[in-house]
Protein backbone atom coordinates (compact mmCIF):
# COMPACT_ATOMS: atom_id res chain seq x y z
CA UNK A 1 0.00 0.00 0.00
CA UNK A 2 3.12 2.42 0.12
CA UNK A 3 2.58 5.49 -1.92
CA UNK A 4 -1.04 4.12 -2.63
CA UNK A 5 -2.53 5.97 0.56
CA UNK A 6 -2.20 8.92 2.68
CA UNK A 7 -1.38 6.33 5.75
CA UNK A 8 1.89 4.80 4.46
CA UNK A 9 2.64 8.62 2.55
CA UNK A 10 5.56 10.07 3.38
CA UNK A 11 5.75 13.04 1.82
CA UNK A 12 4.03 16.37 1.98
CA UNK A 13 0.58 16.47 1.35
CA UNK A 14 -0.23 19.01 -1.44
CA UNK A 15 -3.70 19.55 0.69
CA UNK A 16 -3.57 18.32 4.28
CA UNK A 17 -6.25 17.44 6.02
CA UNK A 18 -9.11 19.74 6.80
CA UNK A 19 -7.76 22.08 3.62
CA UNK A 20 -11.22 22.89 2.77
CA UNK A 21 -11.25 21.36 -0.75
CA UNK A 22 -14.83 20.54 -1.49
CA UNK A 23 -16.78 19.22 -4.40
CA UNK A 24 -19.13 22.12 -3.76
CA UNK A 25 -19.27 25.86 -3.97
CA UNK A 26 -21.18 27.73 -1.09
CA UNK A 27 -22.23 31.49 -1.17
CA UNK A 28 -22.41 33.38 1.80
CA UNK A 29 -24.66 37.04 2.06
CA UNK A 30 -27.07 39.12 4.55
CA UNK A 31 -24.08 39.17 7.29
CA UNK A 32 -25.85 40.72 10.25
CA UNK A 33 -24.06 41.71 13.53
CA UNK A 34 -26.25 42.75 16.80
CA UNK A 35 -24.06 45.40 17.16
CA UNK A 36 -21.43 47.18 15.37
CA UNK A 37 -18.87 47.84 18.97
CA UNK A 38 -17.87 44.90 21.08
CA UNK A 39 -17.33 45.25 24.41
CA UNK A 40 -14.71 42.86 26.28
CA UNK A 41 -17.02 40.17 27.99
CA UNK A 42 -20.11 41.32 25.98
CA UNK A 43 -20.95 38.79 23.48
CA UNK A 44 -22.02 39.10 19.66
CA UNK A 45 -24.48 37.39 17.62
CA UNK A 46 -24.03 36.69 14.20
CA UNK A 47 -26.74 35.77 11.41
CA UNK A 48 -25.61 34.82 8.22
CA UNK A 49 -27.27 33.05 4.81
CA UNK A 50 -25.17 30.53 3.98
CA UNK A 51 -26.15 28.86 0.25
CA UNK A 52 -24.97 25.64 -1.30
CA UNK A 53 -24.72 26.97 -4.84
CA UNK A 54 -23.13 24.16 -6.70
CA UNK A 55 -24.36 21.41 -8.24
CA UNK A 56 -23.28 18.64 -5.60
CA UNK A 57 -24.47 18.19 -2.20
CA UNK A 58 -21.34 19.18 1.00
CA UNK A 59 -21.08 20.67 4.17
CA UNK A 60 -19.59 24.11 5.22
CA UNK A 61 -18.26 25.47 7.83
CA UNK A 62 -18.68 28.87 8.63
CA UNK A 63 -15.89 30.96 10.70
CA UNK A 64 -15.62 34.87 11.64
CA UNK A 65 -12.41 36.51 12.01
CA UNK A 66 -12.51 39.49 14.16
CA UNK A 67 -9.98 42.15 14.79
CA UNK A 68 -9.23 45.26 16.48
CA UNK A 69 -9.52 48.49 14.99
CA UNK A 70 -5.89 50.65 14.68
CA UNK A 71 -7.10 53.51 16.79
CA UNK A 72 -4.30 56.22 17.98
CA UNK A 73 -4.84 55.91 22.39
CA UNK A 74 -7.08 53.50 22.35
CA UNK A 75 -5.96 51.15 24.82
CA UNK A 76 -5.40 47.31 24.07
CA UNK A 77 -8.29 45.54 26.25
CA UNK A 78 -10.87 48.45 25.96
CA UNK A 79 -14.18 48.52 22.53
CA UNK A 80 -13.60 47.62 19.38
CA UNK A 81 -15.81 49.47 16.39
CA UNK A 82 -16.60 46.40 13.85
């Protein structure tokens, strides 16, 4: 089974694991945030339309990156503006 299967490869993968290849294509619109300045210890909702727009069934999963704004004196653990 050597070079016939990711268990006896030995190499490097072109597209490890958990890549995020699919056989689908999914769309994602209407992003909606519940507010648009988070507050340390406040939490945030999220609503978003995710659409399977290809022509094979799959699964997605949906992740949200959040950072904090480059404000001059703003201090490190005090609001973020979204």
């Amino acid at each position: 089974m050597k070079n016939r299967t990711y268990r006896y490869f030995e190499g490097e993968p072109l597209y490890p694991f958990g890549y995020g290849l699919s056989y689908s294509k999914f769309e994602y619109s209407n992003l909606k945030l519940s507010s648009t300045e988070l507050d340390a210890g406040n939490p945030l909702e999220v609503d978003v339309d995710v659409k399977n727009a290809g022509q094979h069934a799959g699964d997605e999963v949906v992740e949200l990156y959040i950072t904090f704004s480059q404000v001059a004196g703003r201090a490190s653990a005090g609001a973020s503006r979204l």
